[in-house]
Protein backbone atom coordinates (compact mmCIF):
# COMPACT_ATOMS: atom_id res chain seq x y z
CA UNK A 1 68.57 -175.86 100.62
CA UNK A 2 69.53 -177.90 103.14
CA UNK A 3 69.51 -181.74 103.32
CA UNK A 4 69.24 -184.74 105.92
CA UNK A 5 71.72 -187.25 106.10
CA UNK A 6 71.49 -189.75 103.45
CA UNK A 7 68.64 -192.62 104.11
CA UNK A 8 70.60 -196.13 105.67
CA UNK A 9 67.66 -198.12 103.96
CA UNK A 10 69.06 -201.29 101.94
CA UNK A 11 66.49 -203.60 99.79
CA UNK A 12 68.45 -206.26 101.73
CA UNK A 13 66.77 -205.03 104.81
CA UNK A 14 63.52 -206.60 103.15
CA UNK A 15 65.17 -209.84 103.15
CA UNK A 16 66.09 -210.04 107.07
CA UNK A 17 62.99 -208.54 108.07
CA UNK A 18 60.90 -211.40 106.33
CA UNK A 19 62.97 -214.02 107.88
CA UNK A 20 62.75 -212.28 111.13
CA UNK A 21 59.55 -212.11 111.57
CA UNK A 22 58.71 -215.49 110.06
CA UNK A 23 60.34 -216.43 113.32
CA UNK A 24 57.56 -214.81 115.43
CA UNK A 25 59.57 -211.50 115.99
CA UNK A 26 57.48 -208.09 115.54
CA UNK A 27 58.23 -205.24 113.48
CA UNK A 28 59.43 -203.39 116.60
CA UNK A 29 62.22 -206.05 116.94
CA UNK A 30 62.94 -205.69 113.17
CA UNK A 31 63.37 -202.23 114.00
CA UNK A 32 66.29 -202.86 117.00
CA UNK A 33 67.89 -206.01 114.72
CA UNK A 34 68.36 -203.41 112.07
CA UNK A 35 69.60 -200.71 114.41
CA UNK A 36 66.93 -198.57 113.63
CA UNK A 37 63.82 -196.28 115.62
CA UNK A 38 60.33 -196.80 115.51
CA UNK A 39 60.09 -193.62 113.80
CA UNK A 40 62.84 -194.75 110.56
CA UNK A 41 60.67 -198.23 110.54
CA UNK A 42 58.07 -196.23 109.84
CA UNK A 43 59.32 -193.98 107.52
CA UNK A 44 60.89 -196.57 105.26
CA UNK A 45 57.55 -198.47 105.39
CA UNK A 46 56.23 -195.33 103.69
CA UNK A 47 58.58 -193.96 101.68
CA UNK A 48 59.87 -197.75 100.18
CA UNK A 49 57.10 -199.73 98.96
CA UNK A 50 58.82 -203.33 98.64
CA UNK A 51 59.76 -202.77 102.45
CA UNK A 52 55.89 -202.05 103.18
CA UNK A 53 54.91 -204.81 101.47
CA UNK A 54 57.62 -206.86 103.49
CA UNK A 55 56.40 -205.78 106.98
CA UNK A 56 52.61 -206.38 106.32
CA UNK A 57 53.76 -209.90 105.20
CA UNK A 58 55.87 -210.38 107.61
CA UNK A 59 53.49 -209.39 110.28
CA UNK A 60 50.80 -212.08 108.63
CA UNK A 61 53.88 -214.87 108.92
CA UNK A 62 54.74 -213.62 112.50
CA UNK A 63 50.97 -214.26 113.74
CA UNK A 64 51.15 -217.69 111.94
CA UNK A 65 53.99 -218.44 113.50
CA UNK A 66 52.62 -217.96 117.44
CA UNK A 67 49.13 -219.15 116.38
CA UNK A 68 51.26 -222.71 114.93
CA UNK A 69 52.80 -222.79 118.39
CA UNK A 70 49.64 -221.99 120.28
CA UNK A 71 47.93 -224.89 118.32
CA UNK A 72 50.38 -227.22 119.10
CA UNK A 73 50.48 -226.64 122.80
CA UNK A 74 46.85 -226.60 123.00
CA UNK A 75 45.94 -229.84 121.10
CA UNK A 76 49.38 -231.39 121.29
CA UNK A 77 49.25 -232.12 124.55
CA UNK A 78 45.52 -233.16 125.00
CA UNK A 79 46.50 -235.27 121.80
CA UNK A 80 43.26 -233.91 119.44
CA UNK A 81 43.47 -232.26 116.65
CA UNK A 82 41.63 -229.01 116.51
CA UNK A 83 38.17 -229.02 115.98
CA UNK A 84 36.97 -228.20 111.98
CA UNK A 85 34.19 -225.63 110.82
């Protein structure tokens, strides 16, 4: 029976994704910082569930992220604070 090379995935990788994308970057760009294609992303995301987990959270922190700096351009600089529902 014949095999593919051995998986590169690391639980480490978990780690640096998070802080990535905390910093705004997308999973794609997770992807190229861990020297990796679309297609392996993808594949670890379902084949290691703590790396799954990771990249949906990570997503969630990268849209906070942009939505923070949206806010603050918006309302910074007419000096109001955002309006509350």
């Amino acid at each position: 029976m014949l095999k593919g090379r051995p998986s590169k995935y690391d639980s480490k990788f978990c780690d640096i994704a998070y802080k990535y994308m905390a910093k705004g970057h997308s999973k794609l760009a997770v992807a190229g910082k861990l020297g990796i294609s679309r297609d392996t992303l993808y594949e670890w995301c379902r084949k290691y569930p703590e790396f799954s987990d990771t990249i949906k959270i990570g997503e969630m922190k990268s849209l906070q992220h942009w939505e923070e700096i949206g806010m603050k351009m918006l309302f910074g600089k007419l000096k109001k604070e955002p309006p509350t529902s």
